[in-house]
Protein backbone atom coordinates (compact mmCIF):
# COMPACT_ATOMS: atom_id res chain seq x y z
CA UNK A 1 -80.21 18.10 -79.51
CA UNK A 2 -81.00 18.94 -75.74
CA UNK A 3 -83.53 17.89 -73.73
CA UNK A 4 -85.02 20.30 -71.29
CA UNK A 5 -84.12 18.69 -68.54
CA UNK A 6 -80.28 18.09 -69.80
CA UNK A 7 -80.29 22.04 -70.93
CA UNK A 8 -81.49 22.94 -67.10
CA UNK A 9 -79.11 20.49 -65.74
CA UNK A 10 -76.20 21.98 -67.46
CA UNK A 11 -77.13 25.81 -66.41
CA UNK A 12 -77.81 24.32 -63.33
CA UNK A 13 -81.76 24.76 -63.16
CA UNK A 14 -84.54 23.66 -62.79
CA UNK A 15 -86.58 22.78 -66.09
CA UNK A 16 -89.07 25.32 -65.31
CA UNK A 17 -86.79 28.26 -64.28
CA UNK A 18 -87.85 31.73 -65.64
CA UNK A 19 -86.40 33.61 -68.07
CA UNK A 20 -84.53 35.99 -65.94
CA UNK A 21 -83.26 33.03 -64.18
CA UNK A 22 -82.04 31.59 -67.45
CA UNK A 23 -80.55 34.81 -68.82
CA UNK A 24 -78.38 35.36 -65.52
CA UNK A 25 -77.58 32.26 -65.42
CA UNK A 26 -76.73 32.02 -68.89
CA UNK A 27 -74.59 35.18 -68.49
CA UNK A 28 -72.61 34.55 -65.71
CA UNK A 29 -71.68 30.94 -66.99
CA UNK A 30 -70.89 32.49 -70.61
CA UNK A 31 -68.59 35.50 -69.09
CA UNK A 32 -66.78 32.91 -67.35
CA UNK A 33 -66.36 30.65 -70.81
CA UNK A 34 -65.59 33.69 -72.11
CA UNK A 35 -62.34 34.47 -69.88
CA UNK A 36 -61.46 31.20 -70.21
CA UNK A 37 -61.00 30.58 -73.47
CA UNK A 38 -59.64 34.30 -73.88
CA UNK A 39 -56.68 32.77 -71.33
CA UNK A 40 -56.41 29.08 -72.81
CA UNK A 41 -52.82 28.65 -72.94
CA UNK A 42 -52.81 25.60 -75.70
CA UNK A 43 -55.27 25.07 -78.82
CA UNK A 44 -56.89 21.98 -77.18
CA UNK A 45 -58.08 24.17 -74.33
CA UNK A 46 -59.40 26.76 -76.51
CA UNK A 47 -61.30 23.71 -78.63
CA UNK A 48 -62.82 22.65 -75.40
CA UNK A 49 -64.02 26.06 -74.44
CA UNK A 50 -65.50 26.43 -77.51
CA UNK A 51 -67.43 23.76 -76.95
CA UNK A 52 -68.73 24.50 -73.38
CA UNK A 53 -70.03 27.90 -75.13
CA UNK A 54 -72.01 26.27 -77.80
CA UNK A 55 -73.17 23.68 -75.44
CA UNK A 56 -74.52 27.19 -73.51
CA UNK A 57 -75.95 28.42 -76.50
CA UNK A 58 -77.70 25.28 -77.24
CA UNK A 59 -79.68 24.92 -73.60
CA UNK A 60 -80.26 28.96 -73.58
CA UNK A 61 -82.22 28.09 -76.60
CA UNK A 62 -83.79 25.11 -75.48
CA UNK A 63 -85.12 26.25 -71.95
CA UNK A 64 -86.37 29.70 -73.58
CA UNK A 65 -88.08 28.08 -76.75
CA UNK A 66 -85.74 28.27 -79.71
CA UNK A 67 -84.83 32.25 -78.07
CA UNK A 68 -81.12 33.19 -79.55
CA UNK A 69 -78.86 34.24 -76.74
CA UNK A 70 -77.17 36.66 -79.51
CA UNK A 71 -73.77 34.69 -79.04
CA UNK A 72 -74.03 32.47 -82.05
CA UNK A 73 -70.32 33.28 -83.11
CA UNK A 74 -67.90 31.95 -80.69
CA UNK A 75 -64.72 33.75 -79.57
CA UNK A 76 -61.51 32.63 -80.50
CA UNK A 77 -59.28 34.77 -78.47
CA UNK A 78 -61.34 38.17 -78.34
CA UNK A 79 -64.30 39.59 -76.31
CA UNK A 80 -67.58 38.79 -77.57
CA UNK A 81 -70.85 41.87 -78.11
CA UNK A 82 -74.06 41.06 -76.97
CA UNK A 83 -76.70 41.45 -79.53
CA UNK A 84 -78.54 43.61 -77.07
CA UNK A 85 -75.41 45.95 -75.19
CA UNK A 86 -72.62 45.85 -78.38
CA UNK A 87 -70.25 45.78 -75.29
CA UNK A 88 -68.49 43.26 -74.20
CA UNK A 89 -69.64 40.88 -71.41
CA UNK A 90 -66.90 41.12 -68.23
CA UNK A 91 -67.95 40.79 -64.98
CA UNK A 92 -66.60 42.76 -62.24
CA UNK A 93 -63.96 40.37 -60.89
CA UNK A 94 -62.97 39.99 -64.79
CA UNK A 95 -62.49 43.78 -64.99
CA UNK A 96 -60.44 43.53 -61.55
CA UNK A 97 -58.42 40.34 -62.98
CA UNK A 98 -57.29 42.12 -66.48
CA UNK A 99 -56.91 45.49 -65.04
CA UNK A 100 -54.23 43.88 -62.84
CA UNK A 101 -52.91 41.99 -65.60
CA UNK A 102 -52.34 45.39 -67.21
CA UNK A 103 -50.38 47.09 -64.54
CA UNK A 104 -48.38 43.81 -63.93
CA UNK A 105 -47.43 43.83 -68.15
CA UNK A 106 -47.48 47.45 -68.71
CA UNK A 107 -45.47 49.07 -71.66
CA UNK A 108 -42.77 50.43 -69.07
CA UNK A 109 -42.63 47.26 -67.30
CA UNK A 110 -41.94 45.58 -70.54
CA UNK A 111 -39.44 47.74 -71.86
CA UNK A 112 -37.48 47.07 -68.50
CA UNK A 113 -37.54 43.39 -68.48
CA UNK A 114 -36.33 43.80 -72.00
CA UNK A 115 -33.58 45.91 -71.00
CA UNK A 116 -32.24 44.80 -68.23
CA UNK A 117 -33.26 41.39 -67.74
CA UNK A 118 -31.50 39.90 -70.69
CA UNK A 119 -27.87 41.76 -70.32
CA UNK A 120 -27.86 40.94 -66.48
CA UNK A 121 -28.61 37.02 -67.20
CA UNK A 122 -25.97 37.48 -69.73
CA UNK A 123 -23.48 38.86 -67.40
CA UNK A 124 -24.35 36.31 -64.60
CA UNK A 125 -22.95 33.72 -67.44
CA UNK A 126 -20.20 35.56 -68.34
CA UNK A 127 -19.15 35.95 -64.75
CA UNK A 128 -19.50 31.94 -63.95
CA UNK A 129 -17.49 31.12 -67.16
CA UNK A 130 -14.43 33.56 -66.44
CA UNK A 131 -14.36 32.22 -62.74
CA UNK A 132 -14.48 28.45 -64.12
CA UNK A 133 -11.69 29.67 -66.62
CA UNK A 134 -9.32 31.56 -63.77
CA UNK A 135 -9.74 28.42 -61.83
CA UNK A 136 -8.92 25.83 -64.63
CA UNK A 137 -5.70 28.51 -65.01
CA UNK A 138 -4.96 28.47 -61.79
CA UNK A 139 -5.00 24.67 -61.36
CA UNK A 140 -2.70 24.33 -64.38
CA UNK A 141 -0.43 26.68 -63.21
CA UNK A 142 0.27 25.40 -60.11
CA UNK A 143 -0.12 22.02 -61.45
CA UNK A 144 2.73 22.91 -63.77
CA UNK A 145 5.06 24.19 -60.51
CA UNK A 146 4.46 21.33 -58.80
CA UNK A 147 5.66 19.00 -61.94
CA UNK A 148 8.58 20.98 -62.60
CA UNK A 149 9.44 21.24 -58.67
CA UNK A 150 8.77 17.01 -58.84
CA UNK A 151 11.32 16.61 -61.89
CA UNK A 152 13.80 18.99 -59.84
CA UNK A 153 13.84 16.97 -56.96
CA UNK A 154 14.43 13.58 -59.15
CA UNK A 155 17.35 14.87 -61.55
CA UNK A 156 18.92 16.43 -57.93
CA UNK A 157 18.61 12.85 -56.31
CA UNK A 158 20.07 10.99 -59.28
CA UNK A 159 23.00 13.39 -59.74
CA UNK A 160 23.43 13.10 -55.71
CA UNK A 161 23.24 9.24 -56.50
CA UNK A 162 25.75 9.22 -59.18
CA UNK A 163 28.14 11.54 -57.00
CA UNK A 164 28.10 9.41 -54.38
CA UNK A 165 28.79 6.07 -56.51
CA UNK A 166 31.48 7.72 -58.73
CA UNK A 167 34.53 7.35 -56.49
CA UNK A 168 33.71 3.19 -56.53
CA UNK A 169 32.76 2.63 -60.00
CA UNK A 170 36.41 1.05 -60.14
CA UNK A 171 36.27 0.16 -57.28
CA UNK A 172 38.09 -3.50 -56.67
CA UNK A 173 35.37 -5.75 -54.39
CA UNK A 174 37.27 -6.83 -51.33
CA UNK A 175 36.58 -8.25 -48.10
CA UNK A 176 38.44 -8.27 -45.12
CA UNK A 177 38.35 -10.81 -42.32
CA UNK A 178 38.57 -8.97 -38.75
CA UNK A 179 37.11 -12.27 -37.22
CA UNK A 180 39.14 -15.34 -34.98
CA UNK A 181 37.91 -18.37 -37.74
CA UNK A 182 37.96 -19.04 -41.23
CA UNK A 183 35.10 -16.78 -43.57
CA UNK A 184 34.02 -18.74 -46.39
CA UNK A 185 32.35 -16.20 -49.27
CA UNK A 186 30.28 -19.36 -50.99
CA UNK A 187 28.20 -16.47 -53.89
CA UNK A 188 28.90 -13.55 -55.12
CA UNK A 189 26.23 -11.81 -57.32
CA UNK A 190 27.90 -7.96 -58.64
CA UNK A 191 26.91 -5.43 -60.40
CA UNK A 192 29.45 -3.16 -62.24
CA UNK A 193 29.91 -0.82 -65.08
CA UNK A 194 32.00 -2.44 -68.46
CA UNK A 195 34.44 -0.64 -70.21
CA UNK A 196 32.05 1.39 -72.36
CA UNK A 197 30.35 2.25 -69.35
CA UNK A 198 27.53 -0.17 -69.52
CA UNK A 199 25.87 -1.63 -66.73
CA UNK A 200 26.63 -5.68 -66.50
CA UNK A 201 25.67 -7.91 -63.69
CA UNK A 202 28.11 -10.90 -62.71
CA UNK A 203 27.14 -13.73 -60.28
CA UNK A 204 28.80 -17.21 -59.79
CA UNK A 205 29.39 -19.92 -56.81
CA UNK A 206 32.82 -18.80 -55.32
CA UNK A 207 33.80 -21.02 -52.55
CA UNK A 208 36.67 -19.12 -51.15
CA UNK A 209 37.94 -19.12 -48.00
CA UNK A 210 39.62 -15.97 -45.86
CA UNK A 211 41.68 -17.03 -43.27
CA UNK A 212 41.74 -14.32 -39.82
CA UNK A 213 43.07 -11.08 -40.17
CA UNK A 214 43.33 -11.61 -44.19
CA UNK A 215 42.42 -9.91 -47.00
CA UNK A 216 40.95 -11.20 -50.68
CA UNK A 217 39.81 -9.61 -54.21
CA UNK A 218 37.67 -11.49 -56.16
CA UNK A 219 37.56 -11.49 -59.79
CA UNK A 220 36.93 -14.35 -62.77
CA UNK A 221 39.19 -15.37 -65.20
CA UNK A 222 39.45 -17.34 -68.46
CA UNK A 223 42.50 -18.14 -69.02
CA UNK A 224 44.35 -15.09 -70.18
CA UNK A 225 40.90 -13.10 -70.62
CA UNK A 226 39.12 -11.24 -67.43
CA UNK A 227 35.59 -12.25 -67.58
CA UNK A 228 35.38 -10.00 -64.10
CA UNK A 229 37.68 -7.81 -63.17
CA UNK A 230 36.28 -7.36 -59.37
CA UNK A 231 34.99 -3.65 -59.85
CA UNK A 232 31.45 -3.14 -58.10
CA UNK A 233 27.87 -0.83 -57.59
CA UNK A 234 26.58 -3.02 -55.55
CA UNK A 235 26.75 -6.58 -54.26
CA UNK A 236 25.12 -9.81 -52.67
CA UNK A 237 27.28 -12.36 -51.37
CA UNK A 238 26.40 -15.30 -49.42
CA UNK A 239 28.72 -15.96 -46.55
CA UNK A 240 29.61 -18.31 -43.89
CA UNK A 241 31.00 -17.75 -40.38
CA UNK A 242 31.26 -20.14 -37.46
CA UNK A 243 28.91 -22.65 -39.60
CA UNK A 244 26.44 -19.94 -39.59
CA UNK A 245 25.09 -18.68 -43.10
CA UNK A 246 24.30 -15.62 -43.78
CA UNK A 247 23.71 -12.83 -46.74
CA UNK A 248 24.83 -9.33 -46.96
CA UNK A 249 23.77 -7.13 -49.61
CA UNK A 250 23.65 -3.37 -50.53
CA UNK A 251 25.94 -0.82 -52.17
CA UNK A 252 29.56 -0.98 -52.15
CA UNK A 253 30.41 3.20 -51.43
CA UNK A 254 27.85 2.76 -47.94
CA UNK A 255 29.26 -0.44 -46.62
CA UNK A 256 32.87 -0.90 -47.87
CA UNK A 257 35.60 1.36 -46.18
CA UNK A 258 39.48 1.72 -46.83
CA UNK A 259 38.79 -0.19 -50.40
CA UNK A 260 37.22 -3.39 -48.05
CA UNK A 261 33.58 -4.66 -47.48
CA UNK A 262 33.78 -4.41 -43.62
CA UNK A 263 32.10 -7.39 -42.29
CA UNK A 264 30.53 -7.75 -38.33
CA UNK A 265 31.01 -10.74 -37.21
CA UNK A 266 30.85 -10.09 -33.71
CA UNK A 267 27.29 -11.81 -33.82
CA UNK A 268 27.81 -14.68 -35.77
């Protein structure tokens, strides 16, 4: 229970306020309550107003001698009458406040949120997702020109490849000494296609000599059977000129010419 001077406190009075003071009070602070809890978006908040209106009741009572405000059943959602007016207690910014609320949530407004709202969200979606779709398309299509244009380019460099190695396949390897002094081949590592067209890759010491202005074809034999039989791709030999050493490597149809690995040995 209230004491007088906690009911005053709470209306925010003094303890020995009149009754008019008490009822305007009383009235403005309940109105207010009222809208409150009218508005409460959650159930806690409606609780709490509750509350704060029987808390009103309860010093209205107090400060006025047991007097009944006429508010002893407290709104849940709705207006409530006075006991004196049967109307419902709204103050004039109240009034102001819903009447706006009603223009702003009219049936007309409603109905066109409703029907246009919706179907234009929908359609912003709808555009976004065919966009992201014609670009994924797009990406994969020239994605896909771009492979096939890629694998173009490498079968028309192998077949150039193969073109240009197919007139030495059989090709004998041969070296030819345009040089005043002895050229001593000391390794030869080869690489040539086999009979059944397989690719086989020969190397050994050699230690051969070509005298000046002489030719030589290497191959490797075993007894009666050609383990070698001097054909090339491509080559490494390591060579000796002058008592300099040297290697020369690469492939036999860009350096060899006339059947002969042409050798400069103008700077050795």
């Amino acid at each position: 229970m209230l004491t007088k001077q906690e009911a005053a406190d709470l209306l925010g009075l003094m303890p020995d306020a009149s009754e008019a003071e008490v009822r305007s009070k009383y009235n403005e602070m309940y109105n207010d309550y009222q809208l409150r809890l009218t508005n409460a978006p959650t159930p806690n908040l409606k609780k709490l107003y509750q509350k704060n209106l029987q808390e009103l009741n309860d010093a209205f009572s107090v400060l006025l001698g047991g007097a009944s405000p006429g508010n002893t059943d407290l709104p849940s959602s709705e207006p409530v009458f006075t006991a004196e007016e049967k109307q419902p207690v709204v103050s004039q910014a109240q009034q102001a406040q819903r009447n706006q609320t009603a223009r702003n949530t009219g049936p007309a407004k409603n109905a066109q949120v409703k029907t246009y709202k919706k179907p234009f969200s929908f359609l912003v979606t709808f555009c976004i997702l065919l966009l992201a779709l014609a670009a994924w398309l797009g990406v994969e299509f020239f994605q896909g020109i771009a492979n096939e244009e890629e694998l173009l380019t490498g079968r028309k460099k192998i077949e150039e490849f193969k073109n240009n190695l197919a007139p030495f396949e059989n090709g004998k390897f041969k070296i030819r000494n345009d040089g005043d002094a002895p050229l001593t081949v000391e390794w030869l590592i080869i690489s040539y296609k086999d009979e059944n067209g397989k690719l086989v890759k020969y190397e050994d010491v050699v230690a051969e000599d070509i005298r000046p202005d002489a030719n030589m074809e290497f191959r490797k034999l075993s007894g009666a059977s050609i383990l070698w039989d001097g054909s090339v791709i491509s080559y490494a030999c390591g060579l000796k000129y002058h008592k300099n050493s040297f290697i020369q490597a690469g492939l036999w149809s860009a350096d060899s010419k006339d059947g002969y690995l042409m050798l400069d040995l103008s700077s050795r």
